[in-house]
Each structure stands twice: as C-alpha cells, then as structure tokens.
N, C-alpha and C. Protein backbone atom coordinates (compact mmCIF):
# COMPACT_ATOMS: atom_id res chain seq x y z
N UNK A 1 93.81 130.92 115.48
CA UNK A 1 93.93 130.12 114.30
C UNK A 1 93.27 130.83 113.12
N UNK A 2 93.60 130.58 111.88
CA UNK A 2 93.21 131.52 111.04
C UNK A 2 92.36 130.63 110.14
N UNK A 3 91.85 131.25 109.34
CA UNK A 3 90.74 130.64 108.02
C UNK A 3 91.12 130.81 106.59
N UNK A 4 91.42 129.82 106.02
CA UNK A 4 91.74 129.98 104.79
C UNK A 4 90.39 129.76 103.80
N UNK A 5 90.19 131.28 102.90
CA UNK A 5 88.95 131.18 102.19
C UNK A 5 90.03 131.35 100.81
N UNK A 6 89.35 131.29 99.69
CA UNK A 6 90.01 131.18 98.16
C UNK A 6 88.75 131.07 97.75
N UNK A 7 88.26 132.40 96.69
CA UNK A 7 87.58 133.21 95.81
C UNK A 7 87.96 133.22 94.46
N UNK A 8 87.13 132.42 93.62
CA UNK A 8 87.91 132.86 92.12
C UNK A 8 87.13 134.19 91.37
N UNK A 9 88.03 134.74 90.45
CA UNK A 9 87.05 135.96 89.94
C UNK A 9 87.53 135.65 88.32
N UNK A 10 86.61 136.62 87.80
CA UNK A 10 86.67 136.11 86.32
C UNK A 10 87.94 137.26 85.67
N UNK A 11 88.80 138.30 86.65
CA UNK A 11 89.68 138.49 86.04
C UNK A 11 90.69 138.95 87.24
N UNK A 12 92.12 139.25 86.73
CA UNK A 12 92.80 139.54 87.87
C UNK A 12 92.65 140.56 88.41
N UNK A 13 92.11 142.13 87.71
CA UNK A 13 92.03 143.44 87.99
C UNK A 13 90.94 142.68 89.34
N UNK A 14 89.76 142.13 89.23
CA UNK A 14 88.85 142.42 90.19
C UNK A 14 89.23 141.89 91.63
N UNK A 15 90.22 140.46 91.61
CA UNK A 15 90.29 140.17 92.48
C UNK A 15 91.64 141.16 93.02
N UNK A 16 92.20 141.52 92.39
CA UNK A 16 93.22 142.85 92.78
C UNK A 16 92.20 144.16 93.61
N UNK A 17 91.19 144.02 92.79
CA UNK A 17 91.00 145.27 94.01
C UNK A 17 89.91 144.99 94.79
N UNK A 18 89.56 143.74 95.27
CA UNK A 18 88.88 142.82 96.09
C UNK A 18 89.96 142.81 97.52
N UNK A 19 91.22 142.47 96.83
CA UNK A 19 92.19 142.46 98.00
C UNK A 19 92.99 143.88 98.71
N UNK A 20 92.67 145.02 97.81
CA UNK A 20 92.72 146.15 98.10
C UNK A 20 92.02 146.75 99.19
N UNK A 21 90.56 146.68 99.10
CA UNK A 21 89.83 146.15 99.77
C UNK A 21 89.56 145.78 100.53
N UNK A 22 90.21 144.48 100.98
CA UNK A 22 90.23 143.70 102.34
C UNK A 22 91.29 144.82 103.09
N UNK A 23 92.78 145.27 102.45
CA UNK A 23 93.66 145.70 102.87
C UNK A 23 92.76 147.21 103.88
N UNK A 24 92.01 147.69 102.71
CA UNK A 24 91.86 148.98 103.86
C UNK A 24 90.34 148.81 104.49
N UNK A 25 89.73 148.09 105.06
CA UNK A 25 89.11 147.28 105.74
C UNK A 25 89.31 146.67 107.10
N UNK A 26 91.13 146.11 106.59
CA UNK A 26 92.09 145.90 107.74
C UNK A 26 92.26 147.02 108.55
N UNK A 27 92.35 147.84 108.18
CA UNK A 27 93.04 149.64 108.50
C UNK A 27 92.20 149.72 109.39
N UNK A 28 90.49 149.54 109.09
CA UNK A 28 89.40 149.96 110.22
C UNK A 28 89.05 148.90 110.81
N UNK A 29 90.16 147.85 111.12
CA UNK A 29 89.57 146.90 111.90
C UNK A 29 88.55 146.17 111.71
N UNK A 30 88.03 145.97 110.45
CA UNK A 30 87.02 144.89 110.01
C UNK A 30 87.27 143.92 110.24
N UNK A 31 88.65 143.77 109.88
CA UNK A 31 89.22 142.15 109.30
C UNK A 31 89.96 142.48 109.78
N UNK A 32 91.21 140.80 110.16
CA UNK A 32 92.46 140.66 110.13
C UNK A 32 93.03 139.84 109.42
N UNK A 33 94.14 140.19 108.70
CA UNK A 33 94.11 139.05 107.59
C UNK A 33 95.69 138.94 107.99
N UNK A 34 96.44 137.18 107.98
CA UNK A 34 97.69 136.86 108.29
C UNK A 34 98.05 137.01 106.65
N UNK A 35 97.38 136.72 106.02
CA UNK A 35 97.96 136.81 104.42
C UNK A 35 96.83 137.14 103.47
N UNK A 36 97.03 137.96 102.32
CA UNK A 36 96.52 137.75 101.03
C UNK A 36 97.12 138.22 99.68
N UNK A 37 96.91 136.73 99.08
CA UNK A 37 97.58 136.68 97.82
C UNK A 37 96.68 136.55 96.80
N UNK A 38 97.09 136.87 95.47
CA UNK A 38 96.50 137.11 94.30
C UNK A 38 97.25 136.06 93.27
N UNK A 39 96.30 134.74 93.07
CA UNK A 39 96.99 133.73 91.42
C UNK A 39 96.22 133.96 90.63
N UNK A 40 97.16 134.49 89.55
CA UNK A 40 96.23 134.47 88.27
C UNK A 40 96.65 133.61 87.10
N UNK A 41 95.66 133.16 86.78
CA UNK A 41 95.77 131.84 85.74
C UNK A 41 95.95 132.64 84.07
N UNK A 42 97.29 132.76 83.51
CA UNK A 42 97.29 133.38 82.47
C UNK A 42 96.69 132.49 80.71
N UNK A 43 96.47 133.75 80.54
CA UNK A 43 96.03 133.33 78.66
C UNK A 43 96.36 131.89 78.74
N UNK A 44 98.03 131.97 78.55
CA UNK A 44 98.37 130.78 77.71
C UNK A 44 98.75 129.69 79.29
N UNK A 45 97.65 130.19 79.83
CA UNK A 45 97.84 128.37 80.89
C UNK A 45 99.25 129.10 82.27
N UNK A 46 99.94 129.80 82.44
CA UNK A 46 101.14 130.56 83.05
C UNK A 46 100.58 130.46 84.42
N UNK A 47 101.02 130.71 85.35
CA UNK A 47 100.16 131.04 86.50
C UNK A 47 101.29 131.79 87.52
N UNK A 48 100.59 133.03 87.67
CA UNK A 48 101.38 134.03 88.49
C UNK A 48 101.22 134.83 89.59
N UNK A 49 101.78 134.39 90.66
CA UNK A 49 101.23 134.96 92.10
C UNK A 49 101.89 135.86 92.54
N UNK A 50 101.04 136.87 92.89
CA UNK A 50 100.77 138.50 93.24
C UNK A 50 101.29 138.58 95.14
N UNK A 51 101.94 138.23 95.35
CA UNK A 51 101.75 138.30 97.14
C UNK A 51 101.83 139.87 97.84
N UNK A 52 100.93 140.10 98.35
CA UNK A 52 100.93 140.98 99.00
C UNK A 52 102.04 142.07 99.71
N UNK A 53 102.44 141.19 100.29
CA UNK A 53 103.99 142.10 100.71
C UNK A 53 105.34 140.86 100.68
N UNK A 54 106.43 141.74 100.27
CA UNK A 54 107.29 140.95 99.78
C UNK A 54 108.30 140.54 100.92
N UNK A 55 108.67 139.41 101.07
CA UNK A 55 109.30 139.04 102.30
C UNK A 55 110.71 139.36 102.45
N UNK A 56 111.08 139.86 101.19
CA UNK A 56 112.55 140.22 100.69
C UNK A 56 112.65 141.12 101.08
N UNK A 57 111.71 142.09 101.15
CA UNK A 57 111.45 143.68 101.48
C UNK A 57 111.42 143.98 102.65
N UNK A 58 111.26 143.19 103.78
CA UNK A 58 111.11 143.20 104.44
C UNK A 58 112.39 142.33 105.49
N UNK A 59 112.83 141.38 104.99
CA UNK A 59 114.07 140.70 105.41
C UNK A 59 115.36 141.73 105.18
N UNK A 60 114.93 142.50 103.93
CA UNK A 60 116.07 143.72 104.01
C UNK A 60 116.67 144.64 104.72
N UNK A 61 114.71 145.20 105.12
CA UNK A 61 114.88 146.34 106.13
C UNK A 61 115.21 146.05 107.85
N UNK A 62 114.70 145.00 107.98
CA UNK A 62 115.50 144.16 109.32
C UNK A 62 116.87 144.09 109.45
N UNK A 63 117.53 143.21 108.25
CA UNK A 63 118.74 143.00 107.82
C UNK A 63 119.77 144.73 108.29
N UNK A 64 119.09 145.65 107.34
CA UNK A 64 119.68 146.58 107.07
C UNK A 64 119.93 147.61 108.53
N UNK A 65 118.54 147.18 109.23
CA UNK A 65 118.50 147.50 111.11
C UNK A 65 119.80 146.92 111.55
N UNK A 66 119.70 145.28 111.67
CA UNK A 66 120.42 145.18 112.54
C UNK A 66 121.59 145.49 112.06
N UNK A 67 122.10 145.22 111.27
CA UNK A 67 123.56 144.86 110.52
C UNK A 67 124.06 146.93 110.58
N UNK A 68 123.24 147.36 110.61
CA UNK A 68 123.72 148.92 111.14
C UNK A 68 124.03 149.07 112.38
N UNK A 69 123.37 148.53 113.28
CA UNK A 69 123.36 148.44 115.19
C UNK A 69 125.05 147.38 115.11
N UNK A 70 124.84 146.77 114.87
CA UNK A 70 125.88 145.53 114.90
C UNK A 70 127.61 146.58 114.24
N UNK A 71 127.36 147.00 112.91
CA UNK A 71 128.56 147.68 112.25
C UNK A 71 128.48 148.65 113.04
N UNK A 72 127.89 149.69 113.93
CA UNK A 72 127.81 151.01 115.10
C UNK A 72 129.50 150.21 116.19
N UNK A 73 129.18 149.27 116.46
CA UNK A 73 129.76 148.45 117.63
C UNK A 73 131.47 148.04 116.79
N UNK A 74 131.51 148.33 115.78
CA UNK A 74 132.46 147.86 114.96
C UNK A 74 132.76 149.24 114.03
N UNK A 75 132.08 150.15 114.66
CA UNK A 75 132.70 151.77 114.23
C UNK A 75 132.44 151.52 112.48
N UNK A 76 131.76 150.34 111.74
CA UNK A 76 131.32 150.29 110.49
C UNK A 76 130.00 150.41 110.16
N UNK A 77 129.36 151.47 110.41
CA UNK A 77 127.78 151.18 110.26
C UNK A 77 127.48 151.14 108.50
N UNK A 78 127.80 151.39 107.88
CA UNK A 78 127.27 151.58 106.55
C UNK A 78 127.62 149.98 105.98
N UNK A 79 128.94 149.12 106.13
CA UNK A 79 129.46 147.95 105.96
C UNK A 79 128.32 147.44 106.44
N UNK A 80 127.64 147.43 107.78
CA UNK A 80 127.16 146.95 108.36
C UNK A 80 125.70 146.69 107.87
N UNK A 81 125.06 147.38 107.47
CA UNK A 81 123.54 147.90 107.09
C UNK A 81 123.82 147.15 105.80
N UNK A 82 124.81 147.62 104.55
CA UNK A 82 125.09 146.77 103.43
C UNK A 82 124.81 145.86 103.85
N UNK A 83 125.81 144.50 104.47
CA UNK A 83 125.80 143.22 104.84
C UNK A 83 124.40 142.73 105.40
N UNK A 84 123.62 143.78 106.04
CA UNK A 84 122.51 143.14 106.92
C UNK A 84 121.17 143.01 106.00
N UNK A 85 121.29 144.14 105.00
CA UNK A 85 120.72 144.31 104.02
C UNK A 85 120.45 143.01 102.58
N UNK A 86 121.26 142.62 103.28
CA UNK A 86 122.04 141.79 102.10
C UNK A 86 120.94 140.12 102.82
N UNK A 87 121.52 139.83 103.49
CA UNK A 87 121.23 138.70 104.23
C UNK A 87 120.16 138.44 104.53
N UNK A 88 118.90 139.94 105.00
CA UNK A 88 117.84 140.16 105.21
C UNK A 88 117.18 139.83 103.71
N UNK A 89 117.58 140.12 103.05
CA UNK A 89 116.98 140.20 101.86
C UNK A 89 116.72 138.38 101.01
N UNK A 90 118.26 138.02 101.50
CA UNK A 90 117.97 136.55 100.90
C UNK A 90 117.47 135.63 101.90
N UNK A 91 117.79 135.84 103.35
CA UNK A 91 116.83 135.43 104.06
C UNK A 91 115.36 135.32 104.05
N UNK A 92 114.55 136.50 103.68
CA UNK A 92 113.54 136.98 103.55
C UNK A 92 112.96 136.35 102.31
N UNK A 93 113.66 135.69 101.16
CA UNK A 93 113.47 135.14 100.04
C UNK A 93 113.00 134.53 100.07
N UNK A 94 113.65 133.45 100.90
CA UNK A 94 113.31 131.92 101.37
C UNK A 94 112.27 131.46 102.54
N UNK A 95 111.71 132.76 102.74
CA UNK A 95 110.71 132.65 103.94
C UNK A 95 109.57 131.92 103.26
N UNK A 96 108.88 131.42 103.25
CA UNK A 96 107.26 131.14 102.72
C UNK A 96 106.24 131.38 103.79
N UNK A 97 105.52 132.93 104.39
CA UNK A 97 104.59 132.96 105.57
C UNK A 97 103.53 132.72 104.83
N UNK A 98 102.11 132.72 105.31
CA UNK A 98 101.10 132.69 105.02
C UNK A 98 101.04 131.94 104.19
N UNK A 99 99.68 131.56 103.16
CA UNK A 99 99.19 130.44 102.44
C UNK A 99 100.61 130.09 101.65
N UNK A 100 100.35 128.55 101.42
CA UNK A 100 101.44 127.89 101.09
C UNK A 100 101.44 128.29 99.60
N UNK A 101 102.81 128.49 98.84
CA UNK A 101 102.56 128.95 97.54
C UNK A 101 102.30 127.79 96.23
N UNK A 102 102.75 126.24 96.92
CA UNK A 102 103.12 125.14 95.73
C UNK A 102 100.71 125.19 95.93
N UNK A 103 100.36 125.38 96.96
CA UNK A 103 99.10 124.93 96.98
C UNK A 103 97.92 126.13 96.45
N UNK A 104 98.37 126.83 96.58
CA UNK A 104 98.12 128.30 95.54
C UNK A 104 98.05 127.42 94.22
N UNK A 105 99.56 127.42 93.84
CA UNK A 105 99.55 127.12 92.13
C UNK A 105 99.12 125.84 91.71
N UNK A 106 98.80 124.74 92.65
CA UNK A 106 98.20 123.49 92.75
C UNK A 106 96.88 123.65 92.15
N UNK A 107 95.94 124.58 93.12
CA UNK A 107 95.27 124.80 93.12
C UNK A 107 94.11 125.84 91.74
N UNK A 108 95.47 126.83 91.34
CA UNK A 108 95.05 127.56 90.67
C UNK A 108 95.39 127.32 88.92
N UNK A 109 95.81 125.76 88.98
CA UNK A 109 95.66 125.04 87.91
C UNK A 109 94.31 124.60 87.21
N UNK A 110 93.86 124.69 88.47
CA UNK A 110 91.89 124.32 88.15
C UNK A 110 91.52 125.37 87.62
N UNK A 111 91.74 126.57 87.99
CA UNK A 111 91.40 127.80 86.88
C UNK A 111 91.43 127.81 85.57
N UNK A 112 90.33 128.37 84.58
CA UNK A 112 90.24 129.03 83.55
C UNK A 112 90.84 129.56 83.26
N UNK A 113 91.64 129.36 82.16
CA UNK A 113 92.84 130.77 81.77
C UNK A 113 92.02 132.52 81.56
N UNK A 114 92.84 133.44 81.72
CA UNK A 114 92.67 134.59 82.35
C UNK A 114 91.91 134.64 83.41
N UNK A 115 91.48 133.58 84.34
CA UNK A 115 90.95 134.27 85.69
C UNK A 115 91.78 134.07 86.82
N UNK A 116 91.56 134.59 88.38
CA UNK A 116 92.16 135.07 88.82
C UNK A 116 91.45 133.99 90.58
N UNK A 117 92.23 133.68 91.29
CA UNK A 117 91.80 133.55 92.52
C UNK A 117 92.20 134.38 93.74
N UNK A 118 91.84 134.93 94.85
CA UNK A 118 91.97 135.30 95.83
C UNK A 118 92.57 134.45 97.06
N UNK A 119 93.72 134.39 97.92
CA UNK A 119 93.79 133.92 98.57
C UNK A 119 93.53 134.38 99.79
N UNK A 120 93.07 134.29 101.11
CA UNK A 120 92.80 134.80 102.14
C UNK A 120 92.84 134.02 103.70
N UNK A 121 94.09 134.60 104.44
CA UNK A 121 94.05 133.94 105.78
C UNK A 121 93.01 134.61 106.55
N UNK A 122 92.28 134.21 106.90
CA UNK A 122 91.45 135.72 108.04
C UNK A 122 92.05 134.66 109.44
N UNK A 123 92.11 135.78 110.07
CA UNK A 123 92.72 135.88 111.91
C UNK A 123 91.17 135.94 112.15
N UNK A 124 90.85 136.93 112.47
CA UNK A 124 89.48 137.84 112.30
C UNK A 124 88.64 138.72 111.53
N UNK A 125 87.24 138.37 111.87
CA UNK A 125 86.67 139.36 110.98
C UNK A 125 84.98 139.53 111.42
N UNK A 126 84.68 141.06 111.14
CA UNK A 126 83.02 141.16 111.14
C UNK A 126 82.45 140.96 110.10
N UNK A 127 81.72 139.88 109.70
CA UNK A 127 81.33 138.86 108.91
C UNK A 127 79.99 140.13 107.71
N UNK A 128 79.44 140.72 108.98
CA UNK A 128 78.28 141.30 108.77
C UNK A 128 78.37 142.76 107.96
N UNK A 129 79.81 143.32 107.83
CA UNK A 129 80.54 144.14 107.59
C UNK A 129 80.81 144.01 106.24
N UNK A 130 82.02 142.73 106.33
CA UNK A 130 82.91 142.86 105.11
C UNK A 130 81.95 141.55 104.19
N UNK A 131 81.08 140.90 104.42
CA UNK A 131 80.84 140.08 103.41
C UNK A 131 80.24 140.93 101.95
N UNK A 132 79.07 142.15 102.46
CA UNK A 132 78.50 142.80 101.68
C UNK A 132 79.54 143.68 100.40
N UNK A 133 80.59 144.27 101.57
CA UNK A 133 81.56 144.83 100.38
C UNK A 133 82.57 144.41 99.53
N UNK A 134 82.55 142.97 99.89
CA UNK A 134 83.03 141.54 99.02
C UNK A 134 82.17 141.07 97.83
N UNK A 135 81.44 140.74 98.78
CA UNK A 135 80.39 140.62 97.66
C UNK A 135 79.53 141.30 96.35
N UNK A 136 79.90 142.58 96.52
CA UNK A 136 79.35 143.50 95.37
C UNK A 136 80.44 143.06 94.13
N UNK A 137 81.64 142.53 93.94
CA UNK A 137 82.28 141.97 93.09
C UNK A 137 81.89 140.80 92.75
N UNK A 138 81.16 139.89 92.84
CA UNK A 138 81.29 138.58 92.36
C UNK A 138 82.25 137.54 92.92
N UNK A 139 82.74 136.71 91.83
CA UNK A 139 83.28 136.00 92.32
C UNK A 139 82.73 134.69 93.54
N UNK A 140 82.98 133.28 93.11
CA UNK A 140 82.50 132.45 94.12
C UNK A 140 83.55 131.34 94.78
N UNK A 141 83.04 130.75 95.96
CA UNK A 141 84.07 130.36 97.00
C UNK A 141 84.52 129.05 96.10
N UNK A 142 85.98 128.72 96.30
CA UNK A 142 86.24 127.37 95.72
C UNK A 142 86.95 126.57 96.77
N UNK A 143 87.14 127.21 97.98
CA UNK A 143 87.86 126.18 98.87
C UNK A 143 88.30 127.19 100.44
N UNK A 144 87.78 126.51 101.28
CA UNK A 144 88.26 127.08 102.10
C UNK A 144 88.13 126.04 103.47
N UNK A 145 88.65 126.07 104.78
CA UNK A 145 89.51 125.38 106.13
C UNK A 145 87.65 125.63 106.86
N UNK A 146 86.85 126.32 106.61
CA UNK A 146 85.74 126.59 107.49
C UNK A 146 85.18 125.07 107.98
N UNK A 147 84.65 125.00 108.61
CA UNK A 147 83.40 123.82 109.04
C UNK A 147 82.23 123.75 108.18
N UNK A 148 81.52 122.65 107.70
CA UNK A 148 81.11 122.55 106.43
C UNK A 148 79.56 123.38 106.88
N UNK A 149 79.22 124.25 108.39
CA UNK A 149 78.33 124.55 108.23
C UNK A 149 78.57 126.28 108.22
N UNK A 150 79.86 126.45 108.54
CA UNK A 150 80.20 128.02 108.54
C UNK A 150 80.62 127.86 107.35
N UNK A 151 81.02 127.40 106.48
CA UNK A 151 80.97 127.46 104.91
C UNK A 151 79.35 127.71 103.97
N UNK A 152 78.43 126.88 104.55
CA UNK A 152 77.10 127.26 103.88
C UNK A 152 76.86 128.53 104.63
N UNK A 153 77.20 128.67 105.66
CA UNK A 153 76.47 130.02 106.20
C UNK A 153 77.14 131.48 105.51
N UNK A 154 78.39 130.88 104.93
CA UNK A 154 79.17 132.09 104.12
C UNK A 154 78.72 131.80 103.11
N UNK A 155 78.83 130.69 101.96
CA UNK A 155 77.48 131.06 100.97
C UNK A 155 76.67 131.29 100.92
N UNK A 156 75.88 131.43 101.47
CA UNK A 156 74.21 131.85 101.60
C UNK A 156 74.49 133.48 101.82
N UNK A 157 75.13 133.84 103.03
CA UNK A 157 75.48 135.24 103.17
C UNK A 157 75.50 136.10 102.04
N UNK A 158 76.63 135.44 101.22
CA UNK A 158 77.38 135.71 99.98
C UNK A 158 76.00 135.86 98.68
N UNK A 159 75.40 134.92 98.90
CA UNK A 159 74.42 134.65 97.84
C UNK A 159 73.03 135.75 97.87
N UNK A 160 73.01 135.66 99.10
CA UNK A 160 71.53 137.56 100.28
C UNK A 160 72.35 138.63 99.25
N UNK A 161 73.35 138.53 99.57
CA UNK A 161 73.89 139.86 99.28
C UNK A 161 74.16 140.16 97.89
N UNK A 162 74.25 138.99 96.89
CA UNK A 162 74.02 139.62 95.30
C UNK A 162 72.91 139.75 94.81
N UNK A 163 71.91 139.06 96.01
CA UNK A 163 70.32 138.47 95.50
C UNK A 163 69.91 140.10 95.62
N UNK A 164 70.33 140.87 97.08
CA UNK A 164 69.72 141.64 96.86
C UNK A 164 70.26 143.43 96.35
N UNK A 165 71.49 142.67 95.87
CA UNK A 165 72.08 143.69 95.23
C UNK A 165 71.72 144.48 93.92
C-alpha cells in the first residue's frame, strides 16, 4: 500500500527539482515512488500539473508493440504499429494512475499563487536517507494518508533536519 505525502514549496523550480530528486534516489533504491506529480498554483490563480511520466507516451509505445506483432501476422507491420500507436496513445490519455488529478487541483486551490506543491505516492522508502536530502529545500507537509503519529514523526524528522542544517 502506498503513502500519499503533498509538500508545498514557495516556487515551482524547487519543488521540480525536489522531485528530480526523489527520481534519482529511486535509481539507488532509497525510495519507491508509484507516482510523483508537480501542481503549481499560477500568478493569476491557473493551476497546472506537471506529471511525471506521460501515460500517452507510454500507451503509444505499447500500442505501437503490439499493433506491430499483430500487423507481422497480417504481413502489415507498419499499418499495424500506426494503428497500435494510435490507440495506445488515446488509451493511455484516459488512464488516470497514481494520485488522483481532480484532488491535486482540489487541493492545490489552497495554494498561494506562484507556489508549487509536490505530490508523492511512496511504495517504500529509507526514511533516514531521503528525509535529510528533502529537507535541505524547505518546503512543509500539507496533507498526507500517514497515521497521525507517523505524520508527527515525519515532522519532527523534517524539522532535526533544518534545525540542524
């Protein structure tokens, strides 16, 4: 089961490379993250979410797999990859994985214009690891799925680590 944490920062660059961050973190097995997305609450009130990897992009290249294997069998592979390409792609549109997006922008209505929130599924993670290199950015928790005592124990964490930054 995963953990939904949400971090606001006072601009989008930081929480952009906050989630950069998490990304190559992931790489060494710190963390596992099912999703992370980036809302940023614009100037004039706008609000625009950054998702991590695009599901279109990915519904394509599936699409474009099978629908090549499939047109091989039908002596049309290129028809085939087109069409799969195609389907993958609007398929992939309509996917919504990870954090829900209406509750993102629900949410990231409470924001200050120009700042920015973090969204974050964690699967897993070494707490003892990645809180410190989170934490050298700022930014504080506004909502997250934890238990209301693994939530103080992540603020307080959070709080050691700017105290003694």
């Amino acid at each position: 089961m995963s953990n939904l944490i949400a971090i606001a920062y006072p601009d989008v660059d930081t929480a952009m490379t906050v989630r950069d961050r998490l990304a190559q973190m992931q790489k060494e097995n710190l963390i596992t993250l099912e999703d992370a997305a980036v809302v940023e609450r614009k100037q004039d009130g706008r609000i625009k979410l950054h998702q991590a990897t695009s599901m279109a992009g990915r519904g394509a290249a599936g699409g474009a797999l099978w629908g090549g294997l499939i047109g091989m069998l039908f002596f049309m592979p290129l028809l085939g990859m087109a069409l799969g390409a195609a389907g993958g792609a609007a398929g992939g549109a309509l996917t919504d994985a990870g954090v829900d997006d209406d509750f993102m922008r629900e949410l990231a209505t409470k924001l200050e214009p120009g700042t920015a929130a973090l969204f974050l599924l964690v699967v897993r993670s070494t707490p003892d690891k990645v809180i410190p290199q989170i934490a050298e950015h700022g930014g504080h928790i506004i909502q997250t799925s934890l238990s209301r005592e693994e939530e103080e124990q992540l603020r307080a964490t959070a709080k050691a680590v700017k105290a003694g930054a």
